[in-house]
Protein backbone atom coordinates (compact mmCIF):
# COMPACT_ATOMS: atom_id res chain seq x y z
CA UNK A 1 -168.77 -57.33 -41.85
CA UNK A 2 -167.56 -54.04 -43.67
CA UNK A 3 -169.97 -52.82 -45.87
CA UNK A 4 -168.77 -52.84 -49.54
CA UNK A 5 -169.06 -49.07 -50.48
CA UNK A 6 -167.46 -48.53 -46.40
CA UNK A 7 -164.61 -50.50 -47.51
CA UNK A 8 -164.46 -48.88 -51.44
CA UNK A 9 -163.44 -45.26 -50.04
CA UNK A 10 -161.27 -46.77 -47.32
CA UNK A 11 -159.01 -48.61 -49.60
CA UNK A 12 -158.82 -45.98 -51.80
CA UNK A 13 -158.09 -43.16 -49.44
CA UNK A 14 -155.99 -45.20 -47.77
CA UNK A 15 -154.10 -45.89 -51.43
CA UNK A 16 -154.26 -42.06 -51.83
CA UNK A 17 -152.06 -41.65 -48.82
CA UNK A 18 -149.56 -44.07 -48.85
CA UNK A 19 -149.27 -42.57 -52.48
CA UNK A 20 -148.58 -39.14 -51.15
CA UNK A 21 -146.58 -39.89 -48.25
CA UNK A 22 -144.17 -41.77 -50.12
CA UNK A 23 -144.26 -38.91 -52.65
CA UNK A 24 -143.21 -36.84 -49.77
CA UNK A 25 -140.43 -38.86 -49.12
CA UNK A 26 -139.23 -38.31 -52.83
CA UNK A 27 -139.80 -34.79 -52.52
CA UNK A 28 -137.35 -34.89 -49.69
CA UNK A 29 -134.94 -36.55 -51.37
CA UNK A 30 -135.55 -34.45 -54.85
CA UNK A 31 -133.13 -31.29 -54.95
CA UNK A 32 -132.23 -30.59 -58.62
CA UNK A 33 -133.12 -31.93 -62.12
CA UNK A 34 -130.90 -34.56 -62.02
CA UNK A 35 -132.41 -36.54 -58.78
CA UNK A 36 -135.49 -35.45 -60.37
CA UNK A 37 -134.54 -37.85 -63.78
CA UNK A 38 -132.44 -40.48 -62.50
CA UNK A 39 -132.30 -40.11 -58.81
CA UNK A 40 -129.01 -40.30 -56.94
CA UNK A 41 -128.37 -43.49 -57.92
CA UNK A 42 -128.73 -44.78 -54.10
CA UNK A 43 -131.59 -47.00 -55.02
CA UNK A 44 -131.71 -51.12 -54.89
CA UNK A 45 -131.62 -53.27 -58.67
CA UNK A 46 -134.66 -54.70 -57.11
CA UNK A 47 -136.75 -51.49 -56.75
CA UNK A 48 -135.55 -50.52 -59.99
CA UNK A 49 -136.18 -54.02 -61.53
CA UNK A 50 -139.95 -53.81 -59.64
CA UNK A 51 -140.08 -50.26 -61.00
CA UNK A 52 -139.55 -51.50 -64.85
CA UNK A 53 -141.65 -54.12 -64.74
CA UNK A 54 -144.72 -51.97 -63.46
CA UNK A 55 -143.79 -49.55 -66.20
CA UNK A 56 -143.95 -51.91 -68.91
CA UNK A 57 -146.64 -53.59 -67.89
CA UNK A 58 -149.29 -50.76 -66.82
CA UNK A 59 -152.88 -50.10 -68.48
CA UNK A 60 -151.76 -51.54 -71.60
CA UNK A 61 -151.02 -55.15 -70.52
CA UNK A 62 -153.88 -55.13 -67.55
CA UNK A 63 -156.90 -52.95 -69.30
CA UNK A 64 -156.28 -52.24 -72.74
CA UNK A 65 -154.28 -56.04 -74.33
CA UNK A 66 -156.19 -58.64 -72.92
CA UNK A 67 -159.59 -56.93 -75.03
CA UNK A 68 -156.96 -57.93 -78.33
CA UNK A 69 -156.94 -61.17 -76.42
CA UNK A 70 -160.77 -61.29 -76.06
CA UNK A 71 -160.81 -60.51 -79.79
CA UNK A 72 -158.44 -62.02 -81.38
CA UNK A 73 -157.52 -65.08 -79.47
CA UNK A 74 -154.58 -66.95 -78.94
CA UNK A 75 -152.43 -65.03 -81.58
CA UNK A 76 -153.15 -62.06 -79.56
CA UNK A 77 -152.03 -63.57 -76.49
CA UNK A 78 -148.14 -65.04 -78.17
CA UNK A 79 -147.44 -61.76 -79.81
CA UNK A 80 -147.68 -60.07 -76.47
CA UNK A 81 -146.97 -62.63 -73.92
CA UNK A 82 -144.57 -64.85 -75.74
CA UNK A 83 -142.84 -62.52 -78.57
CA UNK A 84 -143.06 -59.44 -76.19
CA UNK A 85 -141.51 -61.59 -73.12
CA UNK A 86 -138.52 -62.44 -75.69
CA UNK A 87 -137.90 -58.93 -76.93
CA UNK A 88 -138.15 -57.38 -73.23
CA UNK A 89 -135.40 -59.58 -72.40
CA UNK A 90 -133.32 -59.64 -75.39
CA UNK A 91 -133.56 -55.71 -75.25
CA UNK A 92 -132.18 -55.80 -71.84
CA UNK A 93 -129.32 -57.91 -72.37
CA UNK A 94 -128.16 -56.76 -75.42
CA UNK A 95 -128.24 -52.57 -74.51
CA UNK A 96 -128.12 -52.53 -70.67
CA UNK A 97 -124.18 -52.62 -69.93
CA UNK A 98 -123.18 -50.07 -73.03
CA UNK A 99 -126.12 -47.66 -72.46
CA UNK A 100 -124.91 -47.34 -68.68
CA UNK A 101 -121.08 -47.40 -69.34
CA UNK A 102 -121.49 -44.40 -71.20
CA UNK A 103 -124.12 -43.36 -69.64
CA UNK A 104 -122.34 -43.06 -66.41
CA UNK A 105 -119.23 -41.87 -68.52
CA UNK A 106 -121.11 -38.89 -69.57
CA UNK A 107 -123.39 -38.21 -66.87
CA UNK A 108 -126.46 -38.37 -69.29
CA UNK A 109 -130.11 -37.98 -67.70
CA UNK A 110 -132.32 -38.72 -70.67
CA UNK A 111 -132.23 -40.44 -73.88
CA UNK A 112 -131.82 -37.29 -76.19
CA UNK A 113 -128.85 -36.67 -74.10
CA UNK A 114 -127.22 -39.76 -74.49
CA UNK A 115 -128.02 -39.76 -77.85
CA UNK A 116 -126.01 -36.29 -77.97
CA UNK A 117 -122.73 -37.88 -75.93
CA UNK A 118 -122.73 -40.43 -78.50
CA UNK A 119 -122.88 -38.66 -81.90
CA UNK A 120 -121.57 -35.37 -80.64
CA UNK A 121 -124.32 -33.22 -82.57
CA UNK A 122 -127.09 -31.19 -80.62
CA UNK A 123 -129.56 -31.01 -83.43
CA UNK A 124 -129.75 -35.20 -83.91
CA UNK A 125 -130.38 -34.84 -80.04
CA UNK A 126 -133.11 -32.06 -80.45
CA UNK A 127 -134.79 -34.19 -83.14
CA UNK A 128 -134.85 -37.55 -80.87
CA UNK A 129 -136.06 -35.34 -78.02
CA UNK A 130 -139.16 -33.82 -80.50
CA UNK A 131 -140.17 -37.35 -81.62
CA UNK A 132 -140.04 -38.80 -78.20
CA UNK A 133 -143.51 -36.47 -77.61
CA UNK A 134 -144.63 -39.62 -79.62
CA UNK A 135 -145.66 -41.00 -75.72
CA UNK A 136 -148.24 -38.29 -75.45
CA UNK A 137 -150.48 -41.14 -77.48
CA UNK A 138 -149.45 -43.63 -74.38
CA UNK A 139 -150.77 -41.11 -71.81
CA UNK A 140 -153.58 -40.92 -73.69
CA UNK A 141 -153.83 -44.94 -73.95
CA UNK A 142 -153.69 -44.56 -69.92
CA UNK A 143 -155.92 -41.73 -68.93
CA UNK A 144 -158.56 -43.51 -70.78
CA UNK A 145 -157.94 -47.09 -69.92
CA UNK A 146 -158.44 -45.90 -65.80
CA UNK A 147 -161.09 -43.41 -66.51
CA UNK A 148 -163.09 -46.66 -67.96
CA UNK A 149 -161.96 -48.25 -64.95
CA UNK A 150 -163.43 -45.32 -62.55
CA UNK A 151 -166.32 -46.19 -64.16
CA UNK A 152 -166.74 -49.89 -62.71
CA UNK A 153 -166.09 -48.76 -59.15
CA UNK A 154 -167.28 -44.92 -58.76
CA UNK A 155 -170.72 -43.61 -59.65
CA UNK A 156 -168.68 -41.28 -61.50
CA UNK A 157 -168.73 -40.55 -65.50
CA UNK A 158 -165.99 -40.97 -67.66
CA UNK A 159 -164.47 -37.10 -68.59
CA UNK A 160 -164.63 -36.44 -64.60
CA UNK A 161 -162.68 -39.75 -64.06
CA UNK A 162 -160.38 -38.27 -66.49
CA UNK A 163 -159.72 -35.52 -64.82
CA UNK A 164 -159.27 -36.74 -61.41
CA UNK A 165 -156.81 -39.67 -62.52
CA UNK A 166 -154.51 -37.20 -64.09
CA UNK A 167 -154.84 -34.25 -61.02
CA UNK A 168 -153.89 -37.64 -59.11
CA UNK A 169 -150.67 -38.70 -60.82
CA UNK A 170 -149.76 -35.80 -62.14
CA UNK A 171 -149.91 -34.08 -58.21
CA UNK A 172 -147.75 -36.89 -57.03
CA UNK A 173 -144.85 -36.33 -59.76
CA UNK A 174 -144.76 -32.90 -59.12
CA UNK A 175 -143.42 -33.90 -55.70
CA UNK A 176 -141.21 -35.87 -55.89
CA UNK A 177 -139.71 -36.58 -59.70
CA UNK A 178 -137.93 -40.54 -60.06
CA UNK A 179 -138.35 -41.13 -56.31
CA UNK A 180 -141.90 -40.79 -56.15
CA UNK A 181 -141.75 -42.77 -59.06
CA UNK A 182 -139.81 -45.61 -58.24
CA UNK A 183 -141.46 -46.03 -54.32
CA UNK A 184 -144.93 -45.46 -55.48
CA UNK A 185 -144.46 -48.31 -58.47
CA UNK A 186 -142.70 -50.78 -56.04
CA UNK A 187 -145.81 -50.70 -54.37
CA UNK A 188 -148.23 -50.61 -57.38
CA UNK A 189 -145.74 -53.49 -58.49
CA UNK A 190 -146.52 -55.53 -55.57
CA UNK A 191 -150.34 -55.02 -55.49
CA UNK A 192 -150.12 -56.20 -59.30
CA UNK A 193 -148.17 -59.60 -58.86
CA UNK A 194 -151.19 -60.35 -56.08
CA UNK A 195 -153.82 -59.28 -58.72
CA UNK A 196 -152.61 -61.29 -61.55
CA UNK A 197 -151.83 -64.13 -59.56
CA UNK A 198 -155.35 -64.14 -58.28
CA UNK A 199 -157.36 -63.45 -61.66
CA UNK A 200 -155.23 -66.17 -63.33
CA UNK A 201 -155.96 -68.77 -60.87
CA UNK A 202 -159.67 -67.76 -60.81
CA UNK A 203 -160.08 -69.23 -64.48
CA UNK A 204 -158.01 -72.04 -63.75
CA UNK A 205 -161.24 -74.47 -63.80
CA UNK A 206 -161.27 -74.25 -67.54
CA UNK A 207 -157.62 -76.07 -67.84
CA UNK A 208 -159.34 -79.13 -65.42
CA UNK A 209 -160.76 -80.61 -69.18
CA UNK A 210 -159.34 -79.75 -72.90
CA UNK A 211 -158.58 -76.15 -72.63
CA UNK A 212 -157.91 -75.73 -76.21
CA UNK A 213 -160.62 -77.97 -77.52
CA UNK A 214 -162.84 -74.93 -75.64
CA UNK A 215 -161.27 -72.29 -77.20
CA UNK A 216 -161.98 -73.90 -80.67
CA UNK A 217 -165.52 -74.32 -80.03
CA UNK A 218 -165.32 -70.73 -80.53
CA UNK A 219 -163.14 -70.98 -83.82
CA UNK A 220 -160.85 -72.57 -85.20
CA UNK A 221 -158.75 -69.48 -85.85
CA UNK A 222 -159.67 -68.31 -82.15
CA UNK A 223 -157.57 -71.33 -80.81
CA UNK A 224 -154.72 -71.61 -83.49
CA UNK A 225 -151.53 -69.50 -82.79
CA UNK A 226 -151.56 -67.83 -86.40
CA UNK A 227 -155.31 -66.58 -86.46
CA UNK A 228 -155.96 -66.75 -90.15
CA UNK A 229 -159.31 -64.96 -89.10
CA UNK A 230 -157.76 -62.05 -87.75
CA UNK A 231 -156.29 -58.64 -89.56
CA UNK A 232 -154.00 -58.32 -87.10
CA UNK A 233 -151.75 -61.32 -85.59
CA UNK A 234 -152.48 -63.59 -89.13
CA UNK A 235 -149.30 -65.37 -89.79
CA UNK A 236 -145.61 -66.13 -88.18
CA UNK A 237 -144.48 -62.64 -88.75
CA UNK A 238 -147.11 -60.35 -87.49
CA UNK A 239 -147.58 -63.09 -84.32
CA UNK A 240 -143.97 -63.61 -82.87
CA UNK A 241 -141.18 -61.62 -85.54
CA UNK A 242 -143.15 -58.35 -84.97
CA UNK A 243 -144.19 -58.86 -81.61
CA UNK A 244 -139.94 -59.48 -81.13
CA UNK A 245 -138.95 -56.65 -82.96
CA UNK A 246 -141.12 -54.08 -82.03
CA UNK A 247 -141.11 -55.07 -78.08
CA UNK A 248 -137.08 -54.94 -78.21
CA UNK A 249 -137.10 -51.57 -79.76
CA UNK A 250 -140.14 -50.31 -77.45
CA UNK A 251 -137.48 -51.07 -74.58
CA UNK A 252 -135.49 -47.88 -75.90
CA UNK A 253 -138.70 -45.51 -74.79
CA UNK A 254 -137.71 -42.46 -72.71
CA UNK A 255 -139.60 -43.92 -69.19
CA UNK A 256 -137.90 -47.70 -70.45
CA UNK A 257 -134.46 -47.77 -70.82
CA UNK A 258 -133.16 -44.68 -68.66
CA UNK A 259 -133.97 -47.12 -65.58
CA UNK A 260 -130.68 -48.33 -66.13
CA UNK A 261 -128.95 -44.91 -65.42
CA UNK A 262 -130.91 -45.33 -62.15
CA UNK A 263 -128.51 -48.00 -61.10
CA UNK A 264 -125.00 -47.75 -59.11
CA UNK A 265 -122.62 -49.50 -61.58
CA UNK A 266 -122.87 -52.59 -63.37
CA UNK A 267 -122.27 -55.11 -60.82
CA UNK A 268 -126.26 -54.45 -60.78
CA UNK A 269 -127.24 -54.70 -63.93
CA UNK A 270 -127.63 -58.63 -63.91
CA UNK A 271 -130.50 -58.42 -60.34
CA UNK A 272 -131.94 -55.53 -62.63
CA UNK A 273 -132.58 -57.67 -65.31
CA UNK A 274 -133.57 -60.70 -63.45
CA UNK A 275 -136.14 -58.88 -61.36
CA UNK A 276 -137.76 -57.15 -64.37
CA UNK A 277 -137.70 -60.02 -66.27
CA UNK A 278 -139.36 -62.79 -63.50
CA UNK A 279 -141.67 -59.95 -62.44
CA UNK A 280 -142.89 -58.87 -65.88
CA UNK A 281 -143.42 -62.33 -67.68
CA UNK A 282 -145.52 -62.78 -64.38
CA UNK A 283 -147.56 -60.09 -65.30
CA UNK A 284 -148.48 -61.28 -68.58
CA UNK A 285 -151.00 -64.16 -67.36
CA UNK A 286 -153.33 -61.16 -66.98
CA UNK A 287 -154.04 -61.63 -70.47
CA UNK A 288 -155.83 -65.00 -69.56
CA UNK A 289 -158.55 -62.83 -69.07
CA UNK A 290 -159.07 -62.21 -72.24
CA UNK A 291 -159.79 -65.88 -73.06
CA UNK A 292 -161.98 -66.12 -69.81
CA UNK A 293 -164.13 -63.75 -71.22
CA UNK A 294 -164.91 -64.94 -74.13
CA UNK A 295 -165.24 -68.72 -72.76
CA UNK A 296 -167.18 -67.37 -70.01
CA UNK A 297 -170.01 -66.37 -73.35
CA UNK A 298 -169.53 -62.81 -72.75
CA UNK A 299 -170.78 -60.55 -75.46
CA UNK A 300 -168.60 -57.48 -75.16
CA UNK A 301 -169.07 -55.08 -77.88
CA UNK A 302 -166.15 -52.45 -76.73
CA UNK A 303 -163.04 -53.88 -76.99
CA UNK A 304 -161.39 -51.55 -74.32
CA UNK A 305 -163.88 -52.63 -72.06
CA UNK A 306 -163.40 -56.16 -71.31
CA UNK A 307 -161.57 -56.26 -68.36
CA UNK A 308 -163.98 -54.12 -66.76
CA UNK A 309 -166.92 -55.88 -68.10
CA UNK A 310 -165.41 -59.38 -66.93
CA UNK A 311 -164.72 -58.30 -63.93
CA UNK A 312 -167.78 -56.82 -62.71
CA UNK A 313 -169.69 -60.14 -64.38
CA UNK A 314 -167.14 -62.37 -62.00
CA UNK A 315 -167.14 -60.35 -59.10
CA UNK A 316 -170.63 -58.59 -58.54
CA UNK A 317 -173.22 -59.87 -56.46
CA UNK A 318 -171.94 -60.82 -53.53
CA UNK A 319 -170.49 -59.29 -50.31
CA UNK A 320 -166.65 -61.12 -50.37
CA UNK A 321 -166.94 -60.72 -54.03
CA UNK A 322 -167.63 -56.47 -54.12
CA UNK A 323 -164.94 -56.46 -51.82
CA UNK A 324 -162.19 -58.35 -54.22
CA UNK A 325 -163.31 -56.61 -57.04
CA UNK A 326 -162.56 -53.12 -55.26
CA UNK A 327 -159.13 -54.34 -54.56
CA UNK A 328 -158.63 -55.62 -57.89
CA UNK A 329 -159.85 -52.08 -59.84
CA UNK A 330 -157.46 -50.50 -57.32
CA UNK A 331 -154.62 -52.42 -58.02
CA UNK A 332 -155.47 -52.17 -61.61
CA UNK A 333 -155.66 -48.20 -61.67
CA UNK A 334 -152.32 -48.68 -59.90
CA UNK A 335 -150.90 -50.41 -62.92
CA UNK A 336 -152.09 -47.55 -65.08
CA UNK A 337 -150.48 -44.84 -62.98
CA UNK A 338 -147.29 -47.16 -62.56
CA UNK A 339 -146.77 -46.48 -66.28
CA UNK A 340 -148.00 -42.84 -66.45
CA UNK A 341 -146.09 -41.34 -63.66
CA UNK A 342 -142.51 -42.99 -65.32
CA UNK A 343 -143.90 -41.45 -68.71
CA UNK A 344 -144.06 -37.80 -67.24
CA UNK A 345 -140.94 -38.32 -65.09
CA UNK A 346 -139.44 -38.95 -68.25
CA UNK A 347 -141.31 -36.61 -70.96
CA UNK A 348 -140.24 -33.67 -68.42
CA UNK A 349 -137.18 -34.36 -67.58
CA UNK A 350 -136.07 -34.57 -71.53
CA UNK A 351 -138.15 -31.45 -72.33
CA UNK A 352 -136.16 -28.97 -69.53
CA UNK A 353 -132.82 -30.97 -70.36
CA UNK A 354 -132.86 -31.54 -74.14
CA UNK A 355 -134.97 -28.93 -75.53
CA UNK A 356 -135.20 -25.67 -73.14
CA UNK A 357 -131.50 -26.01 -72.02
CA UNK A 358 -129.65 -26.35 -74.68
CA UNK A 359 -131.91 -23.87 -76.67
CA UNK A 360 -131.93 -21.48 -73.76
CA UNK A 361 -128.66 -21.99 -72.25
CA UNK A 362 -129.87 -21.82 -69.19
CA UNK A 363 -130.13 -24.84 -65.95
CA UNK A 364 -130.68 -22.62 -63.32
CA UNK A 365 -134.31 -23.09 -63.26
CA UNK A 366 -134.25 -26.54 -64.73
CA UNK A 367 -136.24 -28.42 -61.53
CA UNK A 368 -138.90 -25.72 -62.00
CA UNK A 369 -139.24 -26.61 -66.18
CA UNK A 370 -139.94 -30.12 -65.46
CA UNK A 371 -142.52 -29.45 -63.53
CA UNK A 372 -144.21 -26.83 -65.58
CA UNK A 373 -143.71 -29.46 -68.64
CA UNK A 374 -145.52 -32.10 -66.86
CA UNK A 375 -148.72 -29.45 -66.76
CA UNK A 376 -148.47 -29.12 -70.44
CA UNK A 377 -148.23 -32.49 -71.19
CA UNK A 378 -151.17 -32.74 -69.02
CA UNK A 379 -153.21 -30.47 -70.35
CA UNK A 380 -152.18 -31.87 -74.26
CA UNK A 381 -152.84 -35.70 -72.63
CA UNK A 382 -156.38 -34.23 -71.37
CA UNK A 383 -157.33 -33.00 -74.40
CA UNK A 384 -156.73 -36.26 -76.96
CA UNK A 385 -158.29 -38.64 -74.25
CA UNK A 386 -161.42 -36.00 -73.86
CA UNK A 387 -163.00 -38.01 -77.05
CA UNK A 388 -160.47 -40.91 -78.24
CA UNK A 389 -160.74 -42.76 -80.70
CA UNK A 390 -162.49 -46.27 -80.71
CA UNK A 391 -159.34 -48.60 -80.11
CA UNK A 392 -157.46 -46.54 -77.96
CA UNK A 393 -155.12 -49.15 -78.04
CA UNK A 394 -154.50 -48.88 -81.56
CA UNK A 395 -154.20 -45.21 -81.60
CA UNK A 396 -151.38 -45.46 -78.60
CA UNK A 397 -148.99 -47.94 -80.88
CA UNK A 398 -149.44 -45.84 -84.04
CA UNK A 399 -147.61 -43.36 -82.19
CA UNK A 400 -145.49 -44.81 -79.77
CA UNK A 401 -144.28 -47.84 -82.28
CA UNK A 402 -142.81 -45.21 -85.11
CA UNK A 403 -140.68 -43.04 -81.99
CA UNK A 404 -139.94 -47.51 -81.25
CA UNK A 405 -139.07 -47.70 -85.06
CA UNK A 406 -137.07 -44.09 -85.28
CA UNK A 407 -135.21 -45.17 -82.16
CA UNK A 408 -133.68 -48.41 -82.77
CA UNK A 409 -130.91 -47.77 -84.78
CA UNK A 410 -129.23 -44.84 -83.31
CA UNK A 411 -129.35 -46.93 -80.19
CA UNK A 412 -128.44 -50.27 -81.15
CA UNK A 413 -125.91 -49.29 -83.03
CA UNK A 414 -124.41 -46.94 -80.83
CA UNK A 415 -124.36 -48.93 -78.21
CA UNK A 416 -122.87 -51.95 -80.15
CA UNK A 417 -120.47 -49.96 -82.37
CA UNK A 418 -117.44 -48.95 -80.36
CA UNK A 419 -116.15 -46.41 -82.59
CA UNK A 420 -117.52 -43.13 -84.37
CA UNK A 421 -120.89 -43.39 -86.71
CA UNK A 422 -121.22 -41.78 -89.85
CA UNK A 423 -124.29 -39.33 -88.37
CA UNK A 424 -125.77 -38.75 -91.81
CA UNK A 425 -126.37 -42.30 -92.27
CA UNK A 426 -127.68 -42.88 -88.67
CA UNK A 427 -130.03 -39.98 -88.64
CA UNK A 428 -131.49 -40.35 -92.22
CA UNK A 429 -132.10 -44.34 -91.45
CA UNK A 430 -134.05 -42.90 -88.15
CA UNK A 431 -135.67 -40.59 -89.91
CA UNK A 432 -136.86 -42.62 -92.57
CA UNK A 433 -137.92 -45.36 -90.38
CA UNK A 434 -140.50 -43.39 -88.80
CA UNK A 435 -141.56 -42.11 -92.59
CA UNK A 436 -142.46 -46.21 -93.42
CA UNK A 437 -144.01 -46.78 -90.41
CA UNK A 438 -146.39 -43.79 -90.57
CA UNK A 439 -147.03 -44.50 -94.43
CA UNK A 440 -147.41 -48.34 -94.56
CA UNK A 441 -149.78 -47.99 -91.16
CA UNK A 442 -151.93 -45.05 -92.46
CA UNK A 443 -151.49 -45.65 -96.19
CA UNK A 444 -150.12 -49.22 -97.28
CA UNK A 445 -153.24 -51.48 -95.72
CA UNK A 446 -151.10 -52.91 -92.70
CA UNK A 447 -153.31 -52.28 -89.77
CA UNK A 448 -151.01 -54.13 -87.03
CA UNK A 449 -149.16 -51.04 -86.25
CA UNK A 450 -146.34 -53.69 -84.66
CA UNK A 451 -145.68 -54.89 -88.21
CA UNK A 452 -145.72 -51.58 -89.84
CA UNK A 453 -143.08 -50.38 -87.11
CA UNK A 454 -140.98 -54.05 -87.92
CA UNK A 455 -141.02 -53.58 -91.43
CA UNK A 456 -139.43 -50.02 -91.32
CA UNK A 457 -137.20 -51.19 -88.75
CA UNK A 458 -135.58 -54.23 -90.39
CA UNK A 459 -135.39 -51.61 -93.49
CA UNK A 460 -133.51 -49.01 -91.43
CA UNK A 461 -131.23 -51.71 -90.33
CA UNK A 462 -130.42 -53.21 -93.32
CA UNK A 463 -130.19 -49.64 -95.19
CA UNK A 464 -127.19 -48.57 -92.24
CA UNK A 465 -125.33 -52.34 -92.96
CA UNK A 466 -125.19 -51.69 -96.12
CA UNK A 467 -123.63 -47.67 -95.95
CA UNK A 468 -121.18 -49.06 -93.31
CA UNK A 469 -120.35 -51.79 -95.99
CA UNK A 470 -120.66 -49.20 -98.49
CA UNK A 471 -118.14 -46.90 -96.61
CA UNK A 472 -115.37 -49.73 -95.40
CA UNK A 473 -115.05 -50.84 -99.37
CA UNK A 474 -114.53 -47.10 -99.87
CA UNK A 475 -112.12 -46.10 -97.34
CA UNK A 476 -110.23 -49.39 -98.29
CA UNK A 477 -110.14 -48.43 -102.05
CA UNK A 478 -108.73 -45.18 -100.76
């Protein structure tokens, strides 16, 4: 039989090349800044639907969520399996067909720019673009959550794992923009659906008795789906109404919701959703593993480390079972890199097209920009994950939830609001959405950065209902 460590640096070089080579074939097929954002719109709903799914899934879901799982319990697990399964779809079905009919109407490539067709004013554009650096704390969330997973399969230390993970993705983007992108995550995809279906059905033994009646050996609050216990998923809100809200509005990220311009027309839109939906709600039974650990008596004192932990206790020790567990660390950097790459594709794309363009005038040179943005966003990602903080989690939706809470309503209501907007009351509801989630998170004692995010957004929609109100009385007066 193959030895283990044999078999370690063959899968991996052989991941490393299929990687590549389908990066090549993006390259080929990459020939301006346009089929480096959205591609040319040649590509199937399924790939695209495969695509999504990877992207919302990635570290967070497999390396990062399932340690809230571990920690938190069963809450945990509904806000992000049950609430975030809801929001993911109700995002999807409620934006999809407006942000692509005038999306295609328009020819946008990025967010910021469709933000820009709709309210016809550059600087509300060049402010969504600024706040949309807001992922930089998500590449951080990812470099770190594969570095730690390096860690469990390389003799290697955590800042050189760093290092190599981004040369890695960020190597392959270069090449070949939204079609490396989209190949390399159907496969990364794929490799997770076999991973999760494996690691769920390798805990299955605990649902043979009273699975629940387990989980509240461990506590009471550990087992009940409001975790009184917890300071984070503690009652009906901050469990399923925030987990909703703030996973329908973290649809409308930059790498999210421009995977709909990727598609031919809307006669696709409906195998889009369907295939992001089955494939992603799959893909949250890797939180199980959060519960496994803990009924498997594991004493895990870093929460970002459980998966890691779990899996080398599970998997170590045996021939059949160092080979699995190199598959499954593979597949799980995979999941990381599904997310990252889409980020960058993304980040650069609306950095040449929203921000150097318009302020420069100048396209010419706009394939070249992207890529020279993706080295400074490498180089800024580098530098945050070099020390992060102690729940990188944490850190990630701090930043990511308030460009989620500054985003929803200039795109919900500009996709669902036929006519013109007043732009003063759009912008100053986005802008003051990501003011309340900053202060109640840092400031107000909420420390579930999903309910700061879903207080300031039910605020910022209720504050535009009530100018629009405001403004009909008004105009009907007059």
């Amino acid at each position: 039989m193959i030895s283990t460590e044999v078999f370690k640096y063959v899968l991996t070089g052989g991941y490393v090349a299929l990687v590549y080579w389908l990066s090549w074939i993006g390259m080929r097929r990459t020939q301006d800044i346009s089929g480096f954002a959205i591609g040319n719109k040649d590509m199937s709903p399924y790939i695209i639907g495969i695509t999504l799914a990877a992207s919302i899934a990635s570290t967070a879901t497999f390396v990062i969520n399932p340690g809230f799982v571990y920690v938190h319990g069963v809450s945990a697990y509904m806000h992000y399996a049950v609430a975030g399964s809801a929001g993911i779809l109700s995002a999807f079905l409620v934006l999809s067909r407006g942000f692509l009919r005038l999306g295609e109407e328009k020819q946008a490539l990025t967010l910021p720019d469709w933000i820009y067709h709709r309210y016809q004013h550059r600087g509300f554009s060049l402010f969504f673009a600024f706040i949309n650096l807001l992922s930089v704390s998500f590449v951080v969330l990812i470099l770190v959550g594969c570095s730690l997973l390096m860690t469990g399969i390389f003799p290697i230390e955590q800042k050189p794992a760093l290092v190599i993970v981004l040369l890695f993705v960020f190597s392959y983007v270069l090449m070949g923009g939204t079609y490396a992108h989209a190949y390399t995550n159907t496969l990364q995809g794929i490799m997770m659906i076999v991973v999760t279906l494996l690691l769920f059905a390798q805990g299955a033994d605990y649902f043979n008795g009273d699975f629940l009646s387990l989980l509240r050996d461990i506590g009471e609050g550990y087992a009940a789906v409001m975790n009184t216990d917890s300071n984070l998923y503690y009652d009906f809100f901050s469990v399923f109404g925030a987990g909703f809200i703030i996973t329908f509005a973290l649809m409308l990220q930059p790498h999210i919701l421009t995977k709909v311009l990727y598609l031919r027309s809307e006669a696709d839109i409906g195998k889009f959703i369907g295939t992001t939906v089955v494939v992603g709600t799959l893909f949250t039974l890797i939180l199980m593993v959060g519960l496994y650990a803990r009924l498997d008596g594991l004493e895990i004192s870093a929460q970002d480390t459980v998966v890691r932990e779990y899996l080398l206790h599970q998997f170590s020790g045996s021939v059949v079972g160092e080979l699995t567990l190199t598959f499954i660390f593979i597949t799980l950097l995979a999941a990381g890199m599904s997310t990252l790459d889409g980020i960058l594709v993304s980040l650069s794309a609306m950095v040449v097209n929203d921000i150097v363009s318009p302020l420069s005038k100048n396209r010419s040179k706009g394939l070249a920009w992207s890529r020279w943005t993706l080295i400074m966003v490498g180089i800024i990602g580098l530098t945050l994950a070099w020390n992060p903080p102690p729940l990188i989690g944490l850190f990630a939706q701090k930043g990511v939830y308030g460009l989620a809470a500054a985003s929803l309503v200039p795109m919900l209501f500009g996709v669902l609001f036929r006519g013109s907007l007043p732009l003063p009351l759009i912008a100053s509801a986005s802008i003051s959405a990501l003011l309340i989630h900053f202060y109640l998170n840092l400031f107000g004692g909420i420390a579930n950065p999903a309910v700061s995010a879903s207080y300031a957004i039910l605020t910022s929609i209720a504050y535009v209902l009530l100018g629009l109100a405001y403004l009909r009385i008004r105009n009907a007066k007059n």
